[in-house]
PDB file of N, CA and C in Angstrom:
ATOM      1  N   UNK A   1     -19.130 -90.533 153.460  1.00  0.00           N
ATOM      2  CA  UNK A   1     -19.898 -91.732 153.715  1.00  0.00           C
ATOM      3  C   UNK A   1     -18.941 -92.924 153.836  1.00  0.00           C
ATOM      4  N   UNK A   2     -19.080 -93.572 154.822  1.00  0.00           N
ATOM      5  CA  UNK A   2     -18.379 -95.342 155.005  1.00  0.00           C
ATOM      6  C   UNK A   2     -18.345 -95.702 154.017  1.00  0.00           C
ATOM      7  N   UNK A   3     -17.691 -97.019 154.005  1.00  0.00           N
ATOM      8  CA  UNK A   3     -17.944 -98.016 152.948  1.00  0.00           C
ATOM      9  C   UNK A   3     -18.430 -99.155 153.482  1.00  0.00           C
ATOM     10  N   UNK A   4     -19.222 -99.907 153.456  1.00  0.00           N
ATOM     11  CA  UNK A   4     -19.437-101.334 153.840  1.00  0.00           C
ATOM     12  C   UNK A   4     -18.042-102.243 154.588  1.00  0.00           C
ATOM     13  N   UNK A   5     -18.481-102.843 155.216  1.00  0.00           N
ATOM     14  CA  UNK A   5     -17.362-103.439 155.914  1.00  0.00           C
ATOM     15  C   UNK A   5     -17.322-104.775 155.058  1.00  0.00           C
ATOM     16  N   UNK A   6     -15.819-105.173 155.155  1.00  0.00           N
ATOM     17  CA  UNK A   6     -15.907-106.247 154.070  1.00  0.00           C
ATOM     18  C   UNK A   6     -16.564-107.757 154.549  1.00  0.00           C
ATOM     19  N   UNK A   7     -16.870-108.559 153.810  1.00  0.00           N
ATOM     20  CA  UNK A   7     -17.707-109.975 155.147  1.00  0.00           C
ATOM     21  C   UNK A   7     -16.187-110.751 155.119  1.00  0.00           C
ATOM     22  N   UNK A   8     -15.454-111.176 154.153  1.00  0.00           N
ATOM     23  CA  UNK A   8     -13.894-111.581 154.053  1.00  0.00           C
ATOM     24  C   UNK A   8     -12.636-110.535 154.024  1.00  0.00           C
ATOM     25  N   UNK A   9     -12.112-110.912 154.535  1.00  0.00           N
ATOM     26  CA  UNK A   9     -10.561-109.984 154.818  1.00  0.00           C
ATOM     27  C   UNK A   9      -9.637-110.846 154.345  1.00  0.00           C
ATOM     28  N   UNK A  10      -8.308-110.349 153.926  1.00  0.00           N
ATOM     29  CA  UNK A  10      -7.010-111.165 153.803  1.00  0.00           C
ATOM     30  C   UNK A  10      -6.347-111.689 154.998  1.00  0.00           C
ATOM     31  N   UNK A  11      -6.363-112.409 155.613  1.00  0.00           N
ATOM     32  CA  UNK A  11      -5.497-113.558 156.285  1.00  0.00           C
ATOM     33  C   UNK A  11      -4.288-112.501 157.215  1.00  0.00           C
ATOM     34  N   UNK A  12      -3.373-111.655 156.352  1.00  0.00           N
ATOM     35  CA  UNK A  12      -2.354-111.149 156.560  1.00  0.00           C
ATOM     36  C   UNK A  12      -2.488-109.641 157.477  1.00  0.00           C
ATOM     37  N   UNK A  13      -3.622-109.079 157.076  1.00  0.00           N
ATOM     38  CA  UNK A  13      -4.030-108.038 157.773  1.00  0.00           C
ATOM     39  C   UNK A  13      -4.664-107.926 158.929  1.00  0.00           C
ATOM     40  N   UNK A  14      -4.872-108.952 159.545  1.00  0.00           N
ATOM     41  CA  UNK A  14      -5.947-109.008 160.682  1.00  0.00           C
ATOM     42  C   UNK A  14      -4.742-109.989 161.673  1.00  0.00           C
ATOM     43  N   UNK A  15      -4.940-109.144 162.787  1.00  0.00           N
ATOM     44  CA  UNK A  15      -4.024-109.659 164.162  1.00  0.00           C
ATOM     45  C   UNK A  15      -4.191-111.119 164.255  1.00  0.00           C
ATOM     46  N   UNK A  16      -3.342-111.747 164.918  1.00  0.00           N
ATOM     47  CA  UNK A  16      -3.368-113.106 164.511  1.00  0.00           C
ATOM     48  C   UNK A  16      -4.840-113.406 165.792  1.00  0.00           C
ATOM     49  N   UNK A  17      -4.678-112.728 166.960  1.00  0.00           N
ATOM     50  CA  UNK A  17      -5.607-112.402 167.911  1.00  0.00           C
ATOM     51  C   UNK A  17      -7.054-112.989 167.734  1.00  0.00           C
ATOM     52  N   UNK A  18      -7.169-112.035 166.555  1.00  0.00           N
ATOM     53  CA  UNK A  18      -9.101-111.841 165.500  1.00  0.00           C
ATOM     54  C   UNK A  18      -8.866-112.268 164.747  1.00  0.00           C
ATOM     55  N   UNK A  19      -8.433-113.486 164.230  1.00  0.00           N
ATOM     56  CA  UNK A  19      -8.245-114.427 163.253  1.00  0.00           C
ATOM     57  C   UNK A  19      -9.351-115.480 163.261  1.00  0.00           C
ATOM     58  N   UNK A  20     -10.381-115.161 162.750  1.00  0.00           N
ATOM     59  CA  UNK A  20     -11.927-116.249 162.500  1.00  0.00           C
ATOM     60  C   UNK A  20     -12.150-116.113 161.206  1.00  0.00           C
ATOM     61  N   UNK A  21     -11.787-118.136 161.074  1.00  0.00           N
ATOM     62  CA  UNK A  21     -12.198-117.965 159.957  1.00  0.00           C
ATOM     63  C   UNK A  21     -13.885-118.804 159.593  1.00  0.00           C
ATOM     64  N   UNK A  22     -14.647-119.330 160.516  1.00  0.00           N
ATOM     65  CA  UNK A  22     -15.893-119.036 160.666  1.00  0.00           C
ATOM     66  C   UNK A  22     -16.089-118.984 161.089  1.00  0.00           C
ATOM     67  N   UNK A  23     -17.827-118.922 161.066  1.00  0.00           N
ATOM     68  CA  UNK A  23     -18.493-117.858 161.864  1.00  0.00           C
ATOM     69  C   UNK A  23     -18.708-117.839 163.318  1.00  0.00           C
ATOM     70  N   UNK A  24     -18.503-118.879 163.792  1.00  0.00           N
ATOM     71  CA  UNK A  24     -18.430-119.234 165.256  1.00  0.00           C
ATOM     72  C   UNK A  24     -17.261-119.763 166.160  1.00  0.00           C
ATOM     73  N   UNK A  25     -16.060-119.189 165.362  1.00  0.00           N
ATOM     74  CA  UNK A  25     -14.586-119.590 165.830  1.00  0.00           C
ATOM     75  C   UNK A  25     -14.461-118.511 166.904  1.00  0.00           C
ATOM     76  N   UNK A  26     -15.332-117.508 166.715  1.00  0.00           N
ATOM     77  CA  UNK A  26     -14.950-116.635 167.732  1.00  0.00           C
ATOM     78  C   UNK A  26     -15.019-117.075 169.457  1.00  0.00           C
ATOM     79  N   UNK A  27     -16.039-118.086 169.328  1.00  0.00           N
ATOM     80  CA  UNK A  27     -17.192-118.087 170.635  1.00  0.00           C
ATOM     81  C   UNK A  27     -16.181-119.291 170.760  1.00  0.00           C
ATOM     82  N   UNK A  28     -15.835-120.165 169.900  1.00  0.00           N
ATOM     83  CA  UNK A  28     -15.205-121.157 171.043  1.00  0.00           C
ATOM     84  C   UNK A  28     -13.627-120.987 171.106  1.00  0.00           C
ATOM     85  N   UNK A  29     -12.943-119.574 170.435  1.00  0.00           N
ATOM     86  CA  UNK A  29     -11.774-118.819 170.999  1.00  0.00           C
ATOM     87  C   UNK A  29     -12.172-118.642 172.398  1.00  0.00           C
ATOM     88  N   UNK A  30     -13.127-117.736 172.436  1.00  0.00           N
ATOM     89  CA  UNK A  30     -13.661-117.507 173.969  1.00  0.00           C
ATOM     90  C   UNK A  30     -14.000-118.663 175.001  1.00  0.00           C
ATOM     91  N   UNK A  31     -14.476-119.509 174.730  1.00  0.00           N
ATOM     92  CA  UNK A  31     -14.175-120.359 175.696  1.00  0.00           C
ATOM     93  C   UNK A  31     -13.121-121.011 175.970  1.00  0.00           C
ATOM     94  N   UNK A  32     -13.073-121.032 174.577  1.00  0.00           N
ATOM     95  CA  UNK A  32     -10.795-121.575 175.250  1.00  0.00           C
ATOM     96  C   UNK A  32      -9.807-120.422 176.093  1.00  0.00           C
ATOM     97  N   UNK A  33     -10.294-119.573 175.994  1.00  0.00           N
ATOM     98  CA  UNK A  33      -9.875-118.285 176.886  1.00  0.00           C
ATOM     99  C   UNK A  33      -9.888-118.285 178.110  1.00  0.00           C
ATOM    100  N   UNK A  34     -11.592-118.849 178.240  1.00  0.00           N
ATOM    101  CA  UNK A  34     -12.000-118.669 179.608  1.00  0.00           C
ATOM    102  C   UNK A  34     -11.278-119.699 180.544  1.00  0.00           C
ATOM    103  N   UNK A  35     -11.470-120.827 179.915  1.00  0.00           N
ATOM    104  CA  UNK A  35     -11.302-122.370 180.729  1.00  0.00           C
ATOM    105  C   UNK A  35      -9.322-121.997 180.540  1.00  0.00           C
ATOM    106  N   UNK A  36      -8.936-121.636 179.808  1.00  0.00           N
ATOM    107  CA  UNK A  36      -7.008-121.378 180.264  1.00  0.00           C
ATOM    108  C   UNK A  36      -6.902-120.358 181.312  1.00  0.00           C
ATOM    109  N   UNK A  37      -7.971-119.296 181.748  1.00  0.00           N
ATOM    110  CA  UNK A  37      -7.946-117.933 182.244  1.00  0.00           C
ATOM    111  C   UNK A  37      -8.079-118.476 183.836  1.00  0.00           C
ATOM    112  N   UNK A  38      -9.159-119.697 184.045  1.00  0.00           N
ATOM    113  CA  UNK A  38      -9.623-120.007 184.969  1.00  0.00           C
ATOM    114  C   UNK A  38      -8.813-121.103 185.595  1.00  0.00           C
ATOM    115  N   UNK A  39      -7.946-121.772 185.279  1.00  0.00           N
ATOM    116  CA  UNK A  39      -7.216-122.659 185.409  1.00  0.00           C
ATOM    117  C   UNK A  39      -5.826-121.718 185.696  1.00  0.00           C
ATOM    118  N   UNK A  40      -5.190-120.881 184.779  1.00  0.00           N
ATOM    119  CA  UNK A  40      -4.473-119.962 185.286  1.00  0.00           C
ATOM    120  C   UNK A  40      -4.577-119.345 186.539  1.00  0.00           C
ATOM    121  N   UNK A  41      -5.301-118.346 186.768  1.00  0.00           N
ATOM    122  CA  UNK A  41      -5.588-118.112 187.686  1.00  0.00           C
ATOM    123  C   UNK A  41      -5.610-118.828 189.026  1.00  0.00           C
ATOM    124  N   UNK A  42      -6.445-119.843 188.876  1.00  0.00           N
ATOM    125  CA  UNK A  42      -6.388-120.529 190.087  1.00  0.00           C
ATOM    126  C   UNK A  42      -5.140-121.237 190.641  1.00  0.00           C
ATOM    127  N   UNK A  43      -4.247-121.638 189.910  1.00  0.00           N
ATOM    128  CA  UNK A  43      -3.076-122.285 189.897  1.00  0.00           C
ATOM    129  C   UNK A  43      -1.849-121.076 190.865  1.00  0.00           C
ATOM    130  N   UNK A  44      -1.701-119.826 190.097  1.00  0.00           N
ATOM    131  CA  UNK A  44      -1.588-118.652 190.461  1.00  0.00           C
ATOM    132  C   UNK A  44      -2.262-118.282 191.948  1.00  0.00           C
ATOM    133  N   UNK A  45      -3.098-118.242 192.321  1.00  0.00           N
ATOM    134  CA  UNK A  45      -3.589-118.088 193.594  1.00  0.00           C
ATOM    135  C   UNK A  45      -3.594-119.036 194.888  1.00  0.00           C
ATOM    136  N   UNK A  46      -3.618-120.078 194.056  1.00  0.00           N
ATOM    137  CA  UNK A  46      -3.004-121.169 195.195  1.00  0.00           C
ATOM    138  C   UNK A  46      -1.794-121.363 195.796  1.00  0.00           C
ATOM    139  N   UNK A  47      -0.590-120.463 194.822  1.00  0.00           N
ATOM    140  CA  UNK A  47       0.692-119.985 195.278  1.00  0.00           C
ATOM    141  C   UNK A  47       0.844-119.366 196.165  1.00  0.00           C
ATOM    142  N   UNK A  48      -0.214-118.321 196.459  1.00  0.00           N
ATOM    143  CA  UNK A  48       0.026-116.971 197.229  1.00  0.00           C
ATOM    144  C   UNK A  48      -1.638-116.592 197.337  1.00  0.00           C
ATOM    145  N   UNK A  49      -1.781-115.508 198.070  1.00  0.00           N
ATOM    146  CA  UNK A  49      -3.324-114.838 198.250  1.00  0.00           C
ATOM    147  C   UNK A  49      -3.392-114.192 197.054  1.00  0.00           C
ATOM    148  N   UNK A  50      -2.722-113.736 196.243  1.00  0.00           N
ATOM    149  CA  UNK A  50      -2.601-112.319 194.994  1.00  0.00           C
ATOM    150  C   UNK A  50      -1.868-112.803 193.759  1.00  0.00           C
ATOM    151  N   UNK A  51      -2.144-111.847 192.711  1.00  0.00           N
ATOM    152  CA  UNK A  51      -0.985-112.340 191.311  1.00  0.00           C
ATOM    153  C   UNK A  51       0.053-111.561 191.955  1.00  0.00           C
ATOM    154  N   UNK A  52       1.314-112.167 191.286  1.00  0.00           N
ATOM    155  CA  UNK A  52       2.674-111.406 191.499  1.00  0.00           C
ATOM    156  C   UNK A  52       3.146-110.337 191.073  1.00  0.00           C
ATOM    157  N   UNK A  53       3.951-109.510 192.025  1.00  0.00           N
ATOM    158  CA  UNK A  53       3.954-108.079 191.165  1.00  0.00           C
ATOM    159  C   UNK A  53       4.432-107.764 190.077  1.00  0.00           C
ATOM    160  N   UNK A  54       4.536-108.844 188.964  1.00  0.00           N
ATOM    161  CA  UNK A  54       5.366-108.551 187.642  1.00  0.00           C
ATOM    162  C   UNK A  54       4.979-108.272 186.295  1.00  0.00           C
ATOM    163  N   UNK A  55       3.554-107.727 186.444  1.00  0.00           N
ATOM    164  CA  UNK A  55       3.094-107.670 184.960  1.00  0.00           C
ATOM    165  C   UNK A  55       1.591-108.473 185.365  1.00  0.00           C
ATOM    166  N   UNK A  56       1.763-109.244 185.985  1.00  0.00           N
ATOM    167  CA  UNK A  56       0.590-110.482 185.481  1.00  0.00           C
ATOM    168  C   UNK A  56      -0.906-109.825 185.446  1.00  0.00           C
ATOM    169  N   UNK A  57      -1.076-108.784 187.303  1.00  0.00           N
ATOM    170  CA  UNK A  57      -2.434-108.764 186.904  1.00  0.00           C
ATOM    171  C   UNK A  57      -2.477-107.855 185.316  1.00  0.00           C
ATOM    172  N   UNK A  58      -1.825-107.206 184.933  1.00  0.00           N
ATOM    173  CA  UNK A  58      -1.801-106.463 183.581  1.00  0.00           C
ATOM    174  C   UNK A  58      -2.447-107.309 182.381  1.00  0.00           C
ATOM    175  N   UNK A  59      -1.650-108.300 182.470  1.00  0.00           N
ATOM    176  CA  UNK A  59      -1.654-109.547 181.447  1.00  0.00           C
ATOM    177  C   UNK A  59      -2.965-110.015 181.499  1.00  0.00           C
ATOM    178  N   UNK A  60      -3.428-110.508 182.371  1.00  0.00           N
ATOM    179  CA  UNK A  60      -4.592-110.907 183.201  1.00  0.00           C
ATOM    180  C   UNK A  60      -5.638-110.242 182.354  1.00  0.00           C
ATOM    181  N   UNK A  61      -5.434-108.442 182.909  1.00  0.00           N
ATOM    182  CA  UNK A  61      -6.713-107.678 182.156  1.00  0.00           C
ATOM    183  C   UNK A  61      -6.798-107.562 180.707  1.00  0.00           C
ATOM    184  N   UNK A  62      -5.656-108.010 180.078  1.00  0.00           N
ATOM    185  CA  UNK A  62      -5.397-107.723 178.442  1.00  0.00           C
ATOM    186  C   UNK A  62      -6.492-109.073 178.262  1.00  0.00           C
ATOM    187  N   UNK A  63      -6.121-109.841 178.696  1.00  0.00           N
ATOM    188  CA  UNK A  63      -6.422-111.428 178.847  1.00  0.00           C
ATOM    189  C   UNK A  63      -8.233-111.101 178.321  1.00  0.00           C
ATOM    190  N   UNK A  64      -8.659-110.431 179.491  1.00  0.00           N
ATOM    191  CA  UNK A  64      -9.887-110.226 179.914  1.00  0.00           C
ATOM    192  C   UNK A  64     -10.511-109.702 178.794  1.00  0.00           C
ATOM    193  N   UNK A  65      -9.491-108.457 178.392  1.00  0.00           N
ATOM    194  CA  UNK A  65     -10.217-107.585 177.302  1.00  0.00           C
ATOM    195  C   UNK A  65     -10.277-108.659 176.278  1.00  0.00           C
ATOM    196  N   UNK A  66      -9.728-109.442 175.850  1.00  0.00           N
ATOM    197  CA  UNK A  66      -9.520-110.192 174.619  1.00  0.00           C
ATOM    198  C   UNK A  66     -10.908-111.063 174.633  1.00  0.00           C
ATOM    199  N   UNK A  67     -10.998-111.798 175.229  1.00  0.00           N
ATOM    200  CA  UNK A  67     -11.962-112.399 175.855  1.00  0.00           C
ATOM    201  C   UNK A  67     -13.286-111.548 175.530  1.00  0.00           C
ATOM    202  N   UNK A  68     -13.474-110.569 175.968  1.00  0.00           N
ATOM    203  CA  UNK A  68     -14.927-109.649 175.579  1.00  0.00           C
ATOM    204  C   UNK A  68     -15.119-109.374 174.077  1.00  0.00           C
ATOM    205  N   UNK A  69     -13.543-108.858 173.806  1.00  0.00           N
ATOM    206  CA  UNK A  69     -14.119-108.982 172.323  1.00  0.00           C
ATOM    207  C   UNK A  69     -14.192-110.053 171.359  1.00  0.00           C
ATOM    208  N   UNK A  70     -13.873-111.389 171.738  1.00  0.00           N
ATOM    209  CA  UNK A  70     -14.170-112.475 171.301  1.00  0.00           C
ATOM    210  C   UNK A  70     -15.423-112.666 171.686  1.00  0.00           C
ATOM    211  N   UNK A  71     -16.083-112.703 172.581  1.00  0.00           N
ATOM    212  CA  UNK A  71     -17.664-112.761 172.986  1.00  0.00           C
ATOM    213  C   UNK A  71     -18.385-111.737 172.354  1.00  0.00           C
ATOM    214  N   UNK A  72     -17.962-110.533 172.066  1.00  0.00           N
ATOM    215  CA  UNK A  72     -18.645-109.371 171.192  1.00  0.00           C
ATOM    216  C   UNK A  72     -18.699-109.629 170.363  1.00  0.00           C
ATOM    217  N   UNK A  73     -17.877-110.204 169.370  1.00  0.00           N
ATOM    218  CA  UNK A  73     -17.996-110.652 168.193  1.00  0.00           C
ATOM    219  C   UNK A  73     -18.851-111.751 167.642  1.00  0.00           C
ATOM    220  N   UNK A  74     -18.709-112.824 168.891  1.00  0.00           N
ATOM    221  CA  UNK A  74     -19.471-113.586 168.329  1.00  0.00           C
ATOM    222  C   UNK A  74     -21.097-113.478 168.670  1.00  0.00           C
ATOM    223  N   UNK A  75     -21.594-112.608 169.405  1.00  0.00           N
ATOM    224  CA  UNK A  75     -22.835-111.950 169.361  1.00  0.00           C
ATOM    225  C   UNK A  75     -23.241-111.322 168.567  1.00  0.00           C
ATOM    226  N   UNK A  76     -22.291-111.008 167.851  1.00  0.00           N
ATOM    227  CA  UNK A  76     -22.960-109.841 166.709  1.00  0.00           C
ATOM    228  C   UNK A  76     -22.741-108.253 166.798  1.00  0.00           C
ATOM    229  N   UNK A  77     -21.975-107.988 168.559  1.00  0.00           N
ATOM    230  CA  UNK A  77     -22.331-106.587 168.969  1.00  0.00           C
ATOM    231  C   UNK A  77     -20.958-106.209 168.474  1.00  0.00           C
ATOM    232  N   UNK A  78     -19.956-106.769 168.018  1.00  0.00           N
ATOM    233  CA  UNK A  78     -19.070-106.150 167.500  1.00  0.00           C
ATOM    234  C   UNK A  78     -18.688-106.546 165.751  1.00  0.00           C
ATOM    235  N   UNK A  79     -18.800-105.896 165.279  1.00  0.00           N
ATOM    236  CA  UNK A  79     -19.325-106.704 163.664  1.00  0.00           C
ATOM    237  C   UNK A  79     -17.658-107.304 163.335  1.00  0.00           C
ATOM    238  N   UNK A  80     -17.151-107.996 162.711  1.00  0.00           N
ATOM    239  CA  UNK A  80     -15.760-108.025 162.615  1.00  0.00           C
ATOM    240  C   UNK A  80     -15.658-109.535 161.558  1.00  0.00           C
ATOM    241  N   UNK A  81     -14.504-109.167 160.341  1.00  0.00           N
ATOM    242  CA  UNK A  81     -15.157-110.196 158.956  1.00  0.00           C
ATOM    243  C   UNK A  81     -14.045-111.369 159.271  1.00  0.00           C
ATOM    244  N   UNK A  82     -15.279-112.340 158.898  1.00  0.00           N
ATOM    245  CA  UNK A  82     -13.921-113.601 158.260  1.00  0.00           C
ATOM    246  C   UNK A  82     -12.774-113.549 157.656  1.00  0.00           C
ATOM    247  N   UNK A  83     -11.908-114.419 158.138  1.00  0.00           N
ATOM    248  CA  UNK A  83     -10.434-113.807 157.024  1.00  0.00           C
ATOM    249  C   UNK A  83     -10.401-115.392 156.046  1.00  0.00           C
ATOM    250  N   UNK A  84      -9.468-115.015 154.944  1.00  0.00           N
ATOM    251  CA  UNK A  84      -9.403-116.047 153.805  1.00  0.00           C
ATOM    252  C   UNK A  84      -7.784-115.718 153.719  1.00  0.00           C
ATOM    253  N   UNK A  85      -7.359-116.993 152.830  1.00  0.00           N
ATOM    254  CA  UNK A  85      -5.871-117.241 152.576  1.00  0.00           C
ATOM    255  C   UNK A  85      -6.107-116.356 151.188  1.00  0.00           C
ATOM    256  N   UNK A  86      -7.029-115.869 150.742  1.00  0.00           N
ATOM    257  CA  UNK A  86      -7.197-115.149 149.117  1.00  0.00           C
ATOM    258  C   UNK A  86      -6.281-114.226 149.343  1.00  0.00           C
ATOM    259  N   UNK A  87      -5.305-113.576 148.643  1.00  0.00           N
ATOM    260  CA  UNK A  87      -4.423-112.785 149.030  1.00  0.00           C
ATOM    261  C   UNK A  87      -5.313-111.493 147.958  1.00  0.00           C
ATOM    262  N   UNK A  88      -6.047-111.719 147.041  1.00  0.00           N
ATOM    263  CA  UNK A  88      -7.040-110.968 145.979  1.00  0.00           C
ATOM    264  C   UNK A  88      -8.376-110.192 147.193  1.00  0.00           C
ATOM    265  N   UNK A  89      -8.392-110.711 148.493  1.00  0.00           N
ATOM    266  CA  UNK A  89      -9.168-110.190 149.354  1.00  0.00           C
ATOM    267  C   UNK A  89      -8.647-108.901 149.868  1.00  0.00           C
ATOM    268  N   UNK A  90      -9.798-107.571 150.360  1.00  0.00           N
ATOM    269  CA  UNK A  90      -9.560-106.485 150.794  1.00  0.00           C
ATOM    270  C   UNK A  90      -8.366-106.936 152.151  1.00  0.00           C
ATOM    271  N   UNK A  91      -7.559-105.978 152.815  1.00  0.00           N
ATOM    272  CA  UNK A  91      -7.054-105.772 153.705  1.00  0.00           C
ATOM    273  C   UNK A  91      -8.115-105.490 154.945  1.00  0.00           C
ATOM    274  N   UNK A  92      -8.163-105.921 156.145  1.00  0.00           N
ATOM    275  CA  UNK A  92      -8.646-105.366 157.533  1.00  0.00           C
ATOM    276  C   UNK A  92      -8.664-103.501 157.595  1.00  0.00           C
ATOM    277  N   UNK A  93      -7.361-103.644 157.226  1.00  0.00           N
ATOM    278  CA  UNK A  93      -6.585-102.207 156.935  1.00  0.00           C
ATOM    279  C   UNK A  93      -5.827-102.014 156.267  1.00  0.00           C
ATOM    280  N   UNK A  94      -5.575-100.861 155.692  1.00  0.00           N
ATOM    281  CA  UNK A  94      -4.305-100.474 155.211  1.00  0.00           C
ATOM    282  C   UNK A  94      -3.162 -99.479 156.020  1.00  0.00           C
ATOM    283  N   UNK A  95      -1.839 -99.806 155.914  1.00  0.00           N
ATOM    284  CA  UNK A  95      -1.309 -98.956 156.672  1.00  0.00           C
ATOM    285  C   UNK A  95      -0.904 -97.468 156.062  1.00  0.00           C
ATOM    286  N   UNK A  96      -0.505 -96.354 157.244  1.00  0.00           N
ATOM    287  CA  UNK A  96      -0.833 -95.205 156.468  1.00  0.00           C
ATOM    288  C   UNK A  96       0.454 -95.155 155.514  1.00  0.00           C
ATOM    289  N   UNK A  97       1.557 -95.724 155.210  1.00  0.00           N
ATOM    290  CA  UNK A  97       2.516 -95.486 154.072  1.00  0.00           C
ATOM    291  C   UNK A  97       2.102 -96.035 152.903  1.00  0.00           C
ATOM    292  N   UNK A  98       0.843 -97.210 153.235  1.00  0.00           N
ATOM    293  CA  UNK A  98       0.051 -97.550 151.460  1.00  0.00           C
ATOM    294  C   UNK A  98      -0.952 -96.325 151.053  1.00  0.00           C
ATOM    295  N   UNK A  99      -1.147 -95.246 152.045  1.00  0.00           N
ATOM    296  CA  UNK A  99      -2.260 -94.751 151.265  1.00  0.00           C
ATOM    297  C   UNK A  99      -1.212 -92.963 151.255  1.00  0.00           C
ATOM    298  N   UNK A 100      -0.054 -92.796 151.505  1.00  0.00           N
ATOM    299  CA  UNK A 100       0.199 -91.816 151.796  1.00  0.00           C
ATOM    300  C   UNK A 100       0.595 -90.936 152.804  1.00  0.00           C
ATOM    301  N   UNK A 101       0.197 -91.764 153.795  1.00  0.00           N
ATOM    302  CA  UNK A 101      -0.117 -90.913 155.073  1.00  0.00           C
ATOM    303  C   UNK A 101       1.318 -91.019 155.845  1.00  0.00           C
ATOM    304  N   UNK A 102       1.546 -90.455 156.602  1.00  0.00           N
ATOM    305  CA  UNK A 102       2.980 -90.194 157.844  1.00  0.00           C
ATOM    306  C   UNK A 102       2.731 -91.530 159.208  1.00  0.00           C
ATOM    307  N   UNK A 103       3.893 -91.520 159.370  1.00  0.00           N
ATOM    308  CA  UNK A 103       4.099 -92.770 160.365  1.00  0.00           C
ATOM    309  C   UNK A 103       3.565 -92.107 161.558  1.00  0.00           C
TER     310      UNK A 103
END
């Protein structure tokens, strides 16, 4: 059986990425996403017809993914906890050499 997911996490364990520390930091991460994504982009395309062949559209789609799950989250469809400076707070995770496990 699971355990409950924690509603606070430690600060240190959670990607700096998914770092909300309330409840609606997610949604206006995401719009700060969007409005840099859209401004990027366009800046980028006004150079040329296409992104350049160096990574970007890659970057672009990471970009994108990040973006969804900042909007998932802050809908509710992706459950994911507040973090705190409490260092006495659960971990996001633990890695597998704290519990035993092989790299």
């Amino acid at each position: 059986m699971r355990k409950p997911a924690a509603v606070s996490v430690r600060l240190s364990s959670v990607p700096r990425c998914l770092r909300h520390g309330v409840a609606n930091s997610s949604l206006d991460d995401a719009g700060a996403l969007a409005a840099f994504l859209q401004k990027a982009v366009a800046a980028l395309l006004a150079e040329g017809d296409s992104l350049p062949d160096d990574g970007s559209a890659y970057g672009l789609e990471l970009c994108f993914d990040l973006l969804r799950d900042k909007i998932a989250i802050a809908a509710g469809e992706l459950p994911f906890p507040t973090i705190g400076h409490d260092e006495t707070l659960p971990p996001l995770w633990t890695h597998l050499k704290q519990v035993g496990g092989h790299d």
